[in-house]
N, C-alpha and C. Protein backbone atom coordinates (compact mmCIF):
# COMPACT_ATOMS: atom_id res chain seq x y z
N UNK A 1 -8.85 9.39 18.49
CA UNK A 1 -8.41 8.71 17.27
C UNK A 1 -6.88 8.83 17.14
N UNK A 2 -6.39 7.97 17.48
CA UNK A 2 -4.67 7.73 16.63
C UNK A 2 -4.55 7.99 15.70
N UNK A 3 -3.00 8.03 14.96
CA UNK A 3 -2.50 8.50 14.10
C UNK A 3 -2.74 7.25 12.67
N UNK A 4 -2.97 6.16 13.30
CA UNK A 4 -3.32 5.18 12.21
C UNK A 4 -4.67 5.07 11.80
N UNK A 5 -5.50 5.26 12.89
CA UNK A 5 -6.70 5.94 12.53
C UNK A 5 -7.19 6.65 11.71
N UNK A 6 -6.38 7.99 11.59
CA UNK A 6 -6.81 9.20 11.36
C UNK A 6 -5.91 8.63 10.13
N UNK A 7 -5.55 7.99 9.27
CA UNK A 7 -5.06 7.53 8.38
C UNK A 7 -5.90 6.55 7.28
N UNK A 8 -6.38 5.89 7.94
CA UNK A 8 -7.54 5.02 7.92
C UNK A 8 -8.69 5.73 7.27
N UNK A 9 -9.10 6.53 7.99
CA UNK A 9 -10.72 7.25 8.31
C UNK A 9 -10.78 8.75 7.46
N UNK A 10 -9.41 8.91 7.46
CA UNK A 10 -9.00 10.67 6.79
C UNK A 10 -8.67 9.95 5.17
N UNK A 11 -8.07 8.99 4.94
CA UNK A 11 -7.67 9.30 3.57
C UNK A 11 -8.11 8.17 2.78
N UNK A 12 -7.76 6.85 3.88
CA UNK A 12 -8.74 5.86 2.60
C UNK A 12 -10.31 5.56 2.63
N UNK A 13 -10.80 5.60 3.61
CA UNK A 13 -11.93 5.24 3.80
C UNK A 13 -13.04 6.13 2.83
N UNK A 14 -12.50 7.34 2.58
CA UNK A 14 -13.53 8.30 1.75
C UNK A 14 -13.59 7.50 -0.04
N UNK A 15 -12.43 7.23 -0.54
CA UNK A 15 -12.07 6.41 -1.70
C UNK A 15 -12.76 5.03 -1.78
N UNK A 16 -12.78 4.48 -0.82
CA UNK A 16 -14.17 3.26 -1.10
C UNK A 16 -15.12 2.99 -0.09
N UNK A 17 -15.69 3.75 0.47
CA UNK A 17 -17.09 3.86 1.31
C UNK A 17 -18.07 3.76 -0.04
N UNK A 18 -18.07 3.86 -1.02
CA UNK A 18 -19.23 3.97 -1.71
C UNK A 18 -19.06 2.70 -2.82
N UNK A 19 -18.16 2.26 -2.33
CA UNK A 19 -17.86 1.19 -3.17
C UNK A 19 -19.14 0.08 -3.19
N UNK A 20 -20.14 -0.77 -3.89
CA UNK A 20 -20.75 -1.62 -4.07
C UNK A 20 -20.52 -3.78 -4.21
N UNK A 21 -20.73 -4.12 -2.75
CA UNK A 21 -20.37 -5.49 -3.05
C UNK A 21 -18.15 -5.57 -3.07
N UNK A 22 -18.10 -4.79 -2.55
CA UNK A 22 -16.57 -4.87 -2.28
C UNK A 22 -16.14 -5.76 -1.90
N UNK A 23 -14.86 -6.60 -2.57
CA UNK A 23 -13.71 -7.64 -2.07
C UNK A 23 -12.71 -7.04 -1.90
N UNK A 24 -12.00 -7.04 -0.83
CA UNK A 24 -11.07 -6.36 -0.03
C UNK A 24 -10.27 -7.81 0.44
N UNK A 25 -8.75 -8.03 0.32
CA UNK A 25 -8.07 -8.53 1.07
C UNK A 25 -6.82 -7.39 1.59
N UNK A 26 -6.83 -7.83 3.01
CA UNK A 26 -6.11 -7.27 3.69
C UNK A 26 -4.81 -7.85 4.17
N UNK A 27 -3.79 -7.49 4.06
CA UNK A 27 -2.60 -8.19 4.16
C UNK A 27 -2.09 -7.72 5.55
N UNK A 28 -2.03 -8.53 6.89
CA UNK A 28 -2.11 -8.19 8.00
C UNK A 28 -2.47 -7.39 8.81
N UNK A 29 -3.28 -7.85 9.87
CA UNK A 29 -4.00 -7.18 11.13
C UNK A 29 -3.54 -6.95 12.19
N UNK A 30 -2.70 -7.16 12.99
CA UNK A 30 -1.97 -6.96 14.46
C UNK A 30 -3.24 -6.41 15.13
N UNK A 31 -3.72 -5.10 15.31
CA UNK A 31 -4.49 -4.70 16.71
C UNK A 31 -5.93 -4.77 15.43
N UNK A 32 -6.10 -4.70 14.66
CA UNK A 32 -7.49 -4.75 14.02
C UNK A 32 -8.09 -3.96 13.53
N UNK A 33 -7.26 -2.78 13.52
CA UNK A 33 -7.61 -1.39 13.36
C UNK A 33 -8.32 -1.47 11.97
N UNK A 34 -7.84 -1.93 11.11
CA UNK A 34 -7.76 -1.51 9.67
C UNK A 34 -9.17 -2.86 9.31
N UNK A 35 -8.98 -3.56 9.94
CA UNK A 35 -9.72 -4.80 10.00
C UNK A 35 -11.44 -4.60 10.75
N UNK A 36 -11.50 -4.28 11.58
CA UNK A 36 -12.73 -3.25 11.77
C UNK A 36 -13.41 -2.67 11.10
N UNK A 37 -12.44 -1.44 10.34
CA UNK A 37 -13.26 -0.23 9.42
C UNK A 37 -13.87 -1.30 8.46
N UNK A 38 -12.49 -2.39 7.67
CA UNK A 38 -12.70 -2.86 6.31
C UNK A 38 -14.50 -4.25 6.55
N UNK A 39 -14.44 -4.36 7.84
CA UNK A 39 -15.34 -5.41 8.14
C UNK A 39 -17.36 -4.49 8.58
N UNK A 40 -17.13 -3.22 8.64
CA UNK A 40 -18.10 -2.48 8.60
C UNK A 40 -18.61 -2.22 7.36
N UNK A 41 -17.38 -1.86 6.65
CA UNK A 41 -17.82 -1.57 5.62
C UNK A 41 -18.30 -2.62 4.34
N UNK A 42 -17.79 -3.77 4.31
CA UNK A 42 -18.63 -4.74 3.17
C UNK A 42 -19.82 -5.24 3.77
N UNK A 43 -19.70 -5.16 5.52
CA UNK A 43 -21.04 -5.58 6.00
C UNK A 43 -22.54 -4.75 5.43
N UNK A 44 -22.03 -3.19 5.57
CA UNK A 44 -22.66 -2.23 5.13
C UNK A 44 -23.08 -2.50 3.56
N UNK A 45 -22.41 -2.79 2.90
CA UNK A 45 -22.35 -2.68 1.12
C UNK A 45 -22.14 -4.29 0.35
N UNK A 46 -22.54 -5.22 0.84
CA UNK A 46 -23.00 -6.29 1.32
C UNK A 46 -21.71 -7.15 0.25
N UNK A 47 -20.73 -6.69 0.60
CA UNK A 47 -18.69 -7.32 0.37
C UNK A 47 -18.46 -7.98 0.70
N UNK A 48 -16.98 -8.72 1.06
CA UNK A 48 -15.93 -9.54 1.65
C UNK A 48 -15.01 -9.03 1.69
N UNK A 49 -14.56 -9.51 2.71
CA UNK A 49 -13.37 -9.04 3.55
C UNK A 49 -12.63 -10.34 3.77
N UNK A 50 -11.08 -10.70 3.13
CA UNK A 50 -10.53 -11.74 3.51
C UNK A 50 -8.80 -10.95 4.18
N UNK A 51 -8.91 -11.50 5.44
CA UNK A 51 -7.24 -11.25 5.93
C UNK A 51 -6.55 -11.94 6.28
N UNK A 52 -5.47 -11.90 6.43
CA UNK A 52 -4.57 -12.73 5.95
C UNK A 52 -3.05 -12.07 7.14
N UNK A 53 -2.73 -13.05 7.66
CA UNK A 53 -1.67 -12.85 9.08
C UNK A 53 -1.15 -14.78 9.56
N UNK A 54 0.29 -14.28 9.86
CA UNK A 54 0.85 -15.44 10.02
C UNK A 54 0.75 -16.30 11.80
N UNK A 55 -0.18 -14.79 12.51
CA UNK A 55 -0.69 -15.21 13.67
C UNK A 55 -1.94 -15.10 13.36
N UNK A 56 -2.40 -16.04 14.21
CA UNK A 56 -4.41 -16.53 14.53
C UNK A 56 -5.32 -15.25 15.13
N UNK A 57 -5.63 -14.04 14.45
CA UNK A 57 -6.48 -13.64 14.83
C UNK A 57 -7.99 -13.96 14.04
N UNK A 58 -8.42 -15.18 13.77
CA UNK A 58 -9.64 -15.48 13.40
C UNK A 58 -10.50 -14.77 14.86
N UNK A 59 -10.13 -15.27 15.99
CA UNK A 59 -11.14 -14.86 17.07
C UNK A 59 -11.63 -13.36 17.50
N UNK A 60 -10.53 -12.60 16.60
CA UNK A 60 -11.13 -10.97 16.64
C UNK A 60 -12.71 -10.81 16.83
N UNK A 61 -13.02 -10.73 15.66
CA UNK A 61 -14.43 -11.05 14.63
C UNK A 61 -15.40 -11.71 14.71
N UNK A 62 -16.87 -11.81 14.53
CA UNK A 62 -17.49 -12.37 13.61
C UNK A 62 -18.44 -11.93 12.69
N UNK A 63 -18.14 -12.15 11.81
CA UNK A 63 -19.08 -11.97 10.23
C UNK A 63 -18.83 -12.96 9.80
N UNK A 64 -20.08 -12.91 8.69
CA UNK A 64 -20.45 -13.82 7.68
C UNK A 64 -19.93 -13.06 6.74
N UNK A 65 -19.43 -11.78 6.31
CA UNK A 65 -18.83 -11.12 5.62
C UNK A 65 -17.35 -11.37 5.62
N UNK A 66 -16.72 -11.80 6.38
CA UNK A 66 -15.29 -12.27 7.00
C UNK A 66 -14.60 -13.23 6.60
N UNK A 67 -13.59 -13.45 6.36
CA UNK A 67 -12.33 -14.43 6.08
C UNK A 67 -11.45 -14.39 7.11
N UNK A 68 -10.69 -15.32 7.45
CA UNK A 68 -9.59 -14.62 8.30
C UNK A 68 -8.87 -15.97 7.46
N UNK A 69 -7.76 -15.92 6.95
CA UNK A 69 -6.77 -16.72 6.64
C UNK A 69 -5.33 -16.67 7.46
N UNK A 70 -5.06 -18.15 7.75
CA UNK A 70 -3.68 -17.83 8.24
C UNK A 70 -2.62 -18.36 7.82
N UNK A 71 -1.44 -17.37 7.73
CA UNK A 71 -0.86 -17.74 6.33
C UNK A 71 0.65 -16.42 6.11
N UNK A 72 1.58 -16.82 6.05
CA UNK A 72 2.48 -16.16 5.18
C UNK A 72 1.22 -15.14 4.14
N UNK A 73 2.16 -13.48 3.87
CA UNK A 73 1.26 -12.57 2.56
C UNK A 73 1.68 -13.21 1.36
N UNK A 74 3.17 -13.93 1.42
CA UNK A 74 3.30 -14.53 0.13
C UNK A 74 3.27 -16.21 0.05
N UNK A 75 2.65 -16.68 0.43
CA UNK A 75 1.75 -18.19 0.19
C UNK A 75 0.42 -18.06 -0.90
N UNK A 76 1.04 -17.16 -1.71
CA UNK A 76 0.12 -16.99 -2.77
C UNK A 76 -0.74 -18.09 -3.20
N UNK A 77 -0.31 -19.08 -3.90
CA UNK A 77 -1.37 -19.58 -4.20
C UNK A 77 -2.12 -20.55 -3.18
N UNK A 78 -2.10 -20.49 -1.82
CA UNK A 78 -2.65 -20.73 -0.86
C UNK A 78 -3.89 -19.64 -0.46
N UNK A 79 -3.13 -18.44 -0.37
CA UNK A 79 -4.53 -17.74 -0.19
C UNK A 79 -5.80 -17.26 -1.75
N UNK A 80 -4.73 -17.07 -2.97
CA UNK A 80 -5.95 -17.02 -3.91
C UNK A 80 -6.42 -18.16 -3.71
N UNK A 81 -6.29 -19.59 -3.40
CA UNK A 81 -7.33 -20.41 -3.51
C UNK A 81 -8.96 -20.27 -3.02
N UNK A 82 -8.01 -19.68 -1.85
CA UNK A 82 -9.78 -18.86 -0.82
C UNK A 82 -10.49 -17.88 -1.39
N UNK A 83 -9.56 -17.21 -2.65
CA UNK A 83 -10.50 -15.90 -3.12
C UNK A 83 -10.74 -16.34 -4.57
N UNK A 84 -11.71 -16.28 -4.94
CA UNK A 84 -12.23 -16.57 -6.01
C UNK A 84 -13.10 -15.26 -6.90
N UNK A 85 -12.99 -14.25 -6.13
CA UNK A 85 -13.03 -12.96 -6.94
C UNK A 85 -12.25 -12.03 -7.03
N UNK A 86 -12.16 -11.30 -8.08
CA UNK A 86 -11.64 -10.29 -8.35
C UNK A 86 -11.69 -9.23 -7.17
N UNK A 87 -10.62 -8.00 -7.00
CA UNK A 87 -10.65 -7.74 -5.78
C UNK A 87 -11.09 -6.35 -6.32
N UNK A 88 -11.51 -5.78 -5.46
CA UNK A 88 -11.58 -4.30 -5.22
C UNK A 88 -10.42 -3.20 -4.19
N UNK A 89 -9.81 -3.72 -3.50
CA UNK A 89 -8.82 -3.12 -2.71
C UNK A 89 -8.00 -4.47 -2.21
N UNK A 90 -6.86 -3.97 -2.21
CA UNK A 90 -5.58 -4.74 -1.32
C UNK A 90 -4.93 -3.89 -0.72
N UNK A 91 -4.83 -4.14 0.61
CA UNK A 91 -4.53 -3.47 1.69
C UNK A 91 -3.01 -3.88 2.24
N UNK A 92 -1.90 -3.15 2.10
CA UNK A 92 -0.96 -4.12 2.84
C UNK A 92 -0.02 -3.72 3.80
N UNK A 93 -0.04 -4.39 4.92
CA UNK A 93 0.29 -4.07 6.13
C UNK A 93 1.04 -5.32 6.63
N UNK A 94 2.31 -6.19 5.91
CA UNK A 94 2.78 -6.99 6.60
C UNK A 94 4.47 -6.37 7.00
N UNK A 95 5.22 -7.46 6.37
CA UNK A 95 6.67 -6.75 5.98
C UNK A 95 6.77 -5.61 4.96
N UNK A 96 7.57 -4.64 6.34
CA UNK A 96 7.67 -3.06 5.64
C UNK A 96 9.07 -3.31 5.00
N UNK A 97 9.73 -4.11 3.81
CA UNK A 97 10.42 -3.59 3.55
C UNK A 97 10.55 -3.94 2.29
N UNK A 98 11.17 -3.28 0.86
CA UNK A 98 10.96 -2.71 -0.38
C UNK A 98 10.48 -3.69 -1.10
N UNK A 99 11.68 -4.97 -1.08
CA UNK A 99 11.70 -6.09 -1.86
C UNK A 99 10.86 -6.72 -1.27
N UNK A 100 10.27 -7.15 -0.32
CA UNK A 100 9.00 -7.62 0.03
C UNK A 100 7.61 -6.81 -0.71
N UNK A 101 7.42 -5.68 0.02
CA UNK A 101 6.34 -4.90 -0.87
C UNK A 101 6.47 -5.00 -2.06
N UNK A 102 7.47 -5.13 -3.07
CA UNK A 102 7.42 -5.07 -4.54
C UNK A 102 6.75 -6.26 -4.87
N UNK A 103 7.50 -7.75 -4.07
CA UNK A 103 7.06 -9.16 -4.82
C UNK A 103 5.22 -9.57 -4.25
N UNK A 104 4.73 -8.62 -3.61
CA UNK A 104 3.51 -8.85 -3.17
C UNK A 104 2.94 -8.12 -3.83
N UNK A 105 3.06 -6.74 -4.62
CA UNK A 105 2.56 -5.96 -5.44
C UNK A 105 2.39 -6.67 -6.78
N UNK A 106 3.68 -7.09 -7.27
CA UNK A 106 3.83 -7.89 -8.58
C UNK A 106 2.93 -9.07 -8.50
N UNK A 107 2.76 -9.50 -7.49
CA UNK A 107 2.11 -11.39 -7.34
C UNK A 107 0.48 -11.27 -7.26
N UNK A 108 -0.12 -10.06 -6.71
CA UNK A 108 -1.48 -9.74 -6.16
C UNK A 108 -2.04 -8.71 -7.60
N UNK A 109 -1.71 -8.24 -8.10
CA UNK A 109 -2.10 -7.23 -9.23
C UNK A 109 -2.48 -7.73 -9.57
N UNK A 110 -2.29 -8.74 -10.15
CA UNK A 110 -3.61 -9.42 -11.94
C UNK A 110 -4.77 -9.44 -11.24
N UNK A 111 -4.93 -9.83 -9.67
CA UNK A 111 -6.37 -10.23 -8.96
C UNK A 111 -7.19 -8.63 -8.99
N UNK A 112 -6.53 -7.81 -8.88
CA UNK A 112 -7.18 -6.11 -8.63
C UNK A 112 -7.97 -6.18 -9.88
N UNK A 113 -9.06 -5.57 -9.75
CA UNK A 113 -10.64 -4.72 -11.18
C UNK A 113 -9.59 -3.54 -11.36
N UNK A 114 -9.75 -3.19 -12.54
CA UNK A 114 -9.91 -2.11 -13.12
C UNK A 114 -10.48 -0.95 -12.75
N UNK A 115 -9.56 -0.24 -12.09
CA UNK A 115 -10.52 1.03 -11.09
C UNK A 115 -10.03 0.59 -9.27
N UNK A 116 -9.78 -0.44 -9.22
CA UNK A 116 -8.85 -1.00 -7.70
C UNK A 116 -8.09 -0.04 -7.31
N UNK A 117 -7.81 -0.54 -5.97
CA UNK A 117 -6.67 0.30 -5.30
C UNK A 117 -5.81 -0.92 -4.90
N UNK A 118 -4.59 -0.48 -4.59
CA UNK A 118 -3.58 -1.47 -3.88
C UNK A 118 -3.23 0.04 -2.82
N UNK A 119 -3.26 -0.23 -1.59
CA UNK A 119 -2.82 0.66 -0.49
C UNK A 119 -1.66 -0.29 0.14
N UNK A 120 -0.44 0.55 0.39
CA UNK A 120 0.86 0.05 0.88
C UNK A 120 0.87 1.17 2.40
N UNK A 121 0.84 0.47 3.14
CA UNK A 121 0.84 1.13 4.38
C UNK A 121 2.68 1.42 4.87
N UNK A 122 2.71 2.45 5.54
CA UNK A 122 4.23 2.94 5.94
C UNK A 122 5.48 3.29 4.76
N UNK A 123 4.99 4.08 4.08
CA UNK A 123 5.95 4.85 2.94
C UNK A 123 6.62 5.59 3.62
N UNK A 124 6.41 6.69 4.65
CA UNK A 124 7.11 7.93 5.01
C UNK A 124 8.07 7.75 6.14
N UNK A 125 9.40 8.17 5.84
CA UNK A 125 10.43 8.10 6.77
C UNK A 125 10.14 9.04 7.65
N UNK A 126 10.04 10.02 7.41
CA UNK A 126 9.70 11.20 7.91
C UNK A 126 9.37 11.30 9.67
N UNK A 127 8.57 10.54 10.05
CA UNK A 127 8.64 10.56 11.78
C UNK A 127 9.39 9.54 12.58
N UNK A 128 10.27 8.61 11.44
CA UNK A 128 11.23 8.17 12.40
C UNK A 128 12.86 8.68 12.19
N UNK A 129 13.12 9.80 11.48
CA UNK A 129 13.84 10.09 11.81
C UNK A 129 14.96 10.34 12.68
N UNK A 130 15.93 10.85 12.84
CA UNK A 130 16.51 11.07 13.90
C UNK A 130 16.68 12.31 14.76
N UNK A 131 16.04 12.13 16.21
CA UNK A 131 15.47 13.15 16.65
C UNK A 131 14.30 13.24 16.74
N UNK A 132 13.37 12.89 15.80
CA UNK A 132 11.65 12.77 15.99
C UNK A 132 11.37 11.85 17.17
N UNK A 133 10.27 11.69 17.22
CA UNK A 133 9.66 11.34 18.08
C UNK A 133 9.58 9.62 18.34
N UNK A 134 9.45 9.11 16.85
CA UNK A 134 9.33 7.82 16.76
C UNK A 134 11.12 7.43 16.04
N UNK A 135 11.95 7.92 16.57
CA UNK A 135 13.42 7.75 15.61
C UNK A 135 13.79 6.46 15.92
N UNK A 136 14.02 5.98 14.78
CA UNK A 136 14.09 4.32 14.15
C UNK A 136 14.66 4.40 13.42
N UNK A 137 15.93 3.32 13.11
CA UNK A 137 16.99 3.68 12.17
C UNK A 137 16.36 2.53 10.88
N UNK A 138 15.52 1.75 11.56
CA UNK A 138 15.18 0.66 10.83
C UNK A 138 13.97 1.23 9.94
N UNK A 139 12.83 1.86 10.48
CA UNK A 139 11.90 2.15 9.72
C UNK A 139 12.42 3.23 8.85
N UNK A 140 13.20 3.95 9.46
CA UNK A 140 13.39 5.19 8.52
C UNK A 140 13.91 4.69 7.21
N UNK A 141 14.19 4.01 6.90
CA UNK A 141 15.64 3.12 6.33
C UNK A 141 14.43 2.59 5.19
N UNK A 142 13.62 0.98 6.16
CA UNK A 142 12.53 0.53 5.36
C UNK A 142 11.78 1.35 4.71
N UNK A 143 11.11 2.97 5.27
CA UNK A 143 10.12 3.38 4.39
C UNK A 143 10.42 4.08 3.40
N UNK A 144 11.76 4.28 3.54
CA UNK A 144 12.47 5.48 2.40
C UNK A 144 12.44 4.21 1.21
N UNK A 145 13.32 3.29 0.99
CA UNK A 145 13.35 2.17 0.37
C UNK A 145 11.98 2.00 -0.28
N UNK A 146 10.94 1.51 1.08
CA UNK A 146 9.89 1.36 0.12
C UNK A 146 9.06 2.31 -0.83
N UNK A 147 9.26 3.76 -0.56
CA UNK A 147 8.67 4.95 -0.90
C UNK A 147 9.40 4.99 -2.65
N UNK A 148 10.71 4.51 -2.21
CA UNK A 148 11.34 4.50 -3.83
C UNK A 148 11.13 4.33 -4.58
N UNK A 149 11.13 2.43 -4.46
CA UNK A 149 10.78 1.39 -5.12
C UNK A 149 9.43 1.70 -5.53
N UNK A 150 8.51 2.15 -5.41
CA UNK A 150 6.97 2.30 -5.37
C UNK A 150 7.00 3.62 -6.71
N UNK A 151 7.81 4.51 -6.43
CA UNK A 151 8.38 5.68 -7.50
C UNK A 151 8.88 5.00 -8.70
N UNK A 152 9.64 4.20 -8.51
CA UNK A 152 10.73 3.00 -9.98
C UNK A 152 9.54 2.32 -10.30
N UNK A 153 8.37 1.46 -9.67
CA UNK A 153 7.47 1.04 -9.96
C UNK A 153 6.56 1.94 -10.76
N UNK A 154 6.53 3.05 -10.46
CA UNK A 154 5.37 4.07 -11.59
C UNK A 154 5.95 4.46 -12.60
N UNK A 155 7.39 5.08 -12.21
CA UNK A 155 8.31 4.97 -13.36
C UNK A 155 8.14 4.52 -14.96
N UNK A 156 7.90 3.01 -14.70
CA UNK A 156 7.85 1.94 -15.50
C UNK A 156 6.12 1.85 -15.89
N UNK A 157 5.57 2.16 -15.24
CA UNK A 157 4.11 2.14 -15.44
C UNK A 157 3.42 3.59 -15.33
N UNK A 158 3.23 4.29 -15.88
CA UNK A 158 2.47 5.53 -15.49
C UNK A 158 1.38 5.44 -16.45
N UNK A 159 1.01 4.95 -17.58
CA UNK A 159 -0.54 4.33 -17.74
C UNK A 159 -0.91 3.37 -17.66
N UNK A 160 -0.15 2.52 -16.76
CA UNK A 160 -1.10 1.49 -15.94
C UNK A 160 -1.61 1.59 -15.08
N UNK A 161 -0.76 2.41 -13.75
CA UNK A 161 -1.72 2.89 -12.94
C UNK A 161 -1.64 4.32 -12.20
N UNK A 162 -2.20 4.94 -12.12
CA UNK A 162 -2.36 6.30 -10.95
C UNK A 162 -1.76 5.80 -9.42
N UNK A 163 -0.67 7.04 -8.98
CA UNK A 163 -0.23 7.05 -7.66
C UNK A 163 -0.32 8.19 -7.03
N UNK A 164 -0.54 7.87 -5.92
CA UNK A 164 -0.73 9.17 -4.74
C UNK A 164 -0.76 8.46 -3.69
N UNK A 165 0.01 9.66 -2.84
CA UNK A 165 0.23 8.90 -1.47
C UNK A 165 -0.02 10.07 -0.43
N UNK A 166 -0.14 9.42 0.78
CA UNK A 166 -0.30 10.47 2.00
C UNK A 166 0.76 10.50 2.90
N UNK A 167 0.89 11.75 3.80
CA UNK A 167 2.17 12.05 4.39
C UNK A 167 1.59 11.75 6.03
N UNK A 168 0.36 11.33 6.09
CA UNK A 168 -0.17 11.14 7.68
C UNK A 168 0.18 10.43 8.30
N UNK A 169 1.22 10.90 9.37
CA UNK A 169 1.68 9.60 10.11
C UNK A 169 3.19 8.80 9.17
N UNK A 170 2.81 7.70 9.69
CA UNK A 170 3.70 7.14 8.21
C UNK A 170 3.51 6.71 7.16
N UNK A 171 2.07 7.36 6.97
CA UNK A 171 2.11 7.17 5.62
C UNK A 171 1.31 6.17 4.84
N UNK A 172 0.79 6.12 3.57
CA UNK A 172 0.15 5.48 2.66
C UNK A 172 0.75 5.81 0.99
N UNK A 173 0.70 4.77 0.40
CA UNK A 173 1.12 4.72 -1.27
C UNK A 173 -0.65 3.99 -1.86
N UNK A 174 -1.15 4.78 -2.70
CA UNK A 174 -2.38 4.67 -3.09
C UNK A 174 -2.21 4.42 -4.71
N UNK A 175 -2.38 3.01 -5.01
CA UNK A 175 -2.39 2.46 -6.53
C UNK A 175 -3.36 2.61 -7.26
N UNK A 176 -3.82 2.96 -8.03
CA UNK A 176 -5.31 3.03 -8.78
C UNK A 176 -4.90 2.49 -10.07
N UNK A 177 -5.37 0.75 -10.58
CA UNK A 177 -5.28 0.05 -11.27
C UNK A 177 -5.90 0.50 -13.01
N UNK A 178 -5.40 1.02 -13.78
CA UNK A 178 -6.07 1.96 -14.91
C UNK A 178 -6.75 0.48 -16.08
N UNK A 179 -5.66 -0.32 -16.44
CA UNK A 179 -5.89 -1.04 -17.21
C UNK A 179 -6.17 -2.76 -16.96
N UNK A 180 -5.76 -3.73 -17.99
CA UNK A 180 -5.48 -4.96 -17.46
C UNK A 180 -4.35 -5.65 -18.32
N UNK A 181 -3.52 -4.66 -18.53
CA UNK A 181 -2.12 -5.01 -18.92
C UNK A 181 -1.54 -5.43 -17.68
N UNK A 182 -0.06 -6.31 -17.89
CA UNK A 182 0.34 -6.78 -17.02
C UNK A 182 1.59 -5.44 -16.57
N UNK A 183 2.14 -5.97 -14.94
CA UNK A 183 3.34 -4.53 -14.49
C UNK A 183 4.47 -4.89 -15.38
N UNK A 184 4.91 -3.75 -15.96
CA UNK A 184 6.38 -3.51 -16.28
C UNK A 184 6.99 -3.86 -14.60
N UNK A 185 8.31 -4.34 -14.74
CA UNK A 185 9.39 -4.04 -13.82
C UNK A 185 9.82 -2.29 -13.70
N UNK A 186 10.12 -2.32 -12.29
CA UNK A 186 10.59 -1.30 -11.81
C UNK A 186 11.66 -0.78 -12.54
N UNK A 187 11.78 0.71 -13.08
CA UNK A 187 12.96 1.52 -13.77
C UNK A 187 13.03 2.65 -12.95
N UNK A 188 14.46 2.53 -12.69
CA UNK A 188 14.87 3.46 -11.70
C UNK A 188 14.82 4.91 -12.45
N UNK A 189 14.81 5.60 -11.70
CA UNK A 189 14.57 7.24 -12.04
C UNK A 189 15.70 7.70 -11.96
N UNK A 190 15.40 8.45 -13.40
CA UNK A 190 17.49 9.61 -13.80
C UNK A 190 16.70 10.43 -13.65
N UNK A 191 17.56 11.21 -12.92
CA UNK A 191 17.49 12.73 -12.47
C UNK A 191 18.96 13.65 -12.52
N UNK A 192 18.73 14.90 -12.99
CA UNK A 192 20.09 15.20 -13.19
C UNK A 192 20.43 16.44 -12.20
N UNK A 193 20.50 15.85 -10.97
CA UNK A 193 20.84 16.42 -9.74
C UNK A 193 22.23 16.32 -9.39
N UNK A 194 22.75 15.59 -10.31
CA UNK A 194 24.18 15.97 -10.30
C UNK A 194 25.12 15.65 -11.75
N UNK A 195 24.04 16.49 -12.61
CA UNK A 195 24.80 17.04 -14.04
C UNK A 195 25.47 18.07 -13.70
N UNK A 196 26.38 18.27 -14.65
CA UNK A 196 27.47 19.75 -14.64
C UNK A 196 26.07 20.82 -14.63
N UNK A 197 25.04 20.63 -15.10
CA UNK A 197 24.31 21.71 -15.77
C UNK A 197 23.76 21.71 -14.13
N UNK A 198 23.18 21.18 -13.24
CA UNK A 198 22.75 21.38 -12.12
C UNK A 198 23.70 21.80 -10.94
N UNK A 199 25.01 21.40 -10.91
CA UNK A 199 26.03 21.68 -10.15
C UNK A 199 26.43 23.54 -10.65
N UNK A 200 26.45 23.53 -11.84
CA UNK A 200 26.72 25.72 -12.29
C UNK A 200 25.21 26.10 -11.90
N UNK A 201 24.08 25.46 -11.63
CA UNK A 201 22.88 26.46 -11.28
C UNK A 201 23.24 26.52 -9.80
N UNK A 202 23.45 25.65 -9.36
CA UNK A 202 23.82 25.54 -7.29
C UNK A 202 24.71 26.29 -7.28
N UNK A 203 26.21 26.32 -8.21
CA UNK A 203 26.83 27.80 -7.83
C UNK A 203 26.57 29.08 -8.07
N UNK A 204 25.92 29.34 -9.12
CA UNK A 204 25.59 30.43 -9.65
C UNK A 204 24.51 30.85 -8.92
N UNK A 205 23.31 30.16 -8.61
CA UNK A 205 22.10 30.38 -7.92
C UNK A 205 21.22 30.73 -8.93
N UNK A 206 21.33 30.16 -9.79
CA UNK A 206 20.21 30.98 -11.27
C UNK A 206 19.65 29.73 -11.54
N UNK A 207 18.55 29.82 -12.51
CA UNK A 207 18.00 28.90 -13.46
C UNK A 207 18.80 28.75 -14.00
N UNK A 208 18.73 27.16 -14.78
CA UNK A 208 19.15 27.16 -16.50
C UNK A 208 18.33 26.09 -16.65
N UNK A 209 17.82 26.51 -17.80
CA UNK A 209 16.89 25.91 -19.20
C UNK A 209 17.45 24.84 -19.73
């Protein structure tokens, strides 16, 4: 099992395996990985699965449980036309980078139930660092960005929805949809990591209250 795998199978798959009659769209497939698990599982729990990629992998597959759309992630109202239910998970795995993930988060939400997930695949800079193994100046760059923005996004919303994310690999941002209010815009986070009052605790080495 790979590291996207073990990402897959370790952290989301336990969160809706028990899910009933599940609609899942998945926002790009490349090797199928994610597209597999998600196509077992509504087969199993008798769901849909619609994905969505700007290359033709309809021929992966076949189910009667299955969609394959092809399509830009943001040809929005091209692909809700194909979905006509409310979703249970959105999966997204296209363009890793902030301002993309935000306007696909903002555009796809009203479609999520109450109790949904939105999963953002590749948050963690962390193994492309420099020097690691996978060092990428580009991903490191994209996932920090997107890891932010996703933070300014809860920011602004923290009873709309629940966040948690995983550090496996590169990572997952896990949305749990609370209400059916619409998203606030993103508010960036003050932190006072460089107040006078935090700069005399770094010299001093003490607390202050």
């Amino acid at each position: 099992m790979d590291d996207h795998e073990r990402k897959l199978y370790s952290f989301l798959l336990p969160k809706i395996k028990n899910l009933k009659k599940p609609n899942i769209l998945e926002l790009g497939v490349r090797e199928g990985t994610s597209t597999k698990m998600f196509i077992n599982l509504v087969q199993s729990n008798n769901g849909k699965l619609f994905s969505v990629d700007v290359d033709d992998y309809g021929h992966l597959f076949s189910s009667n449980s299955w969609k394959f759309i092809k399509s830009r992630d943001d040809n929005f109202n091209f692909i809700l036309n194909h979905i006509k239910e409310d979703l249970d998970l959105i999966f997204i795995d296209t363009t890793h980078e902030a301002k993309h993930v935000l306007k696909i988060i903002q555009n796809y939400y009203f479609k999520l139930k109450v109790g949904g997930l939105i999963i953002v695949d590749d948050i963690s800079w962390i193994p492309y660092l420099k020097n690691k193994e996978r060092n990428s100046f580009y991903c490191e760059i994209n996932n920090k960005e997107t890891f932010e923005v996703i933070l300014n996004l809860f920011n602004a919303n923290e009873n709309n929805f629940d966040l948690e994310f995983s550090f496996i690999s590169s990572g997952f941002a896990c949305i749990k949809k609370n209400n059916l209010l619409s998203l606030n815009l993103p508010k960036q986070i003050d932190n006072r990591k460089f107040s006078l009052q935090y700069i005399y605790r770094k010299l001093r080495n003490i607390q202050i209250d």
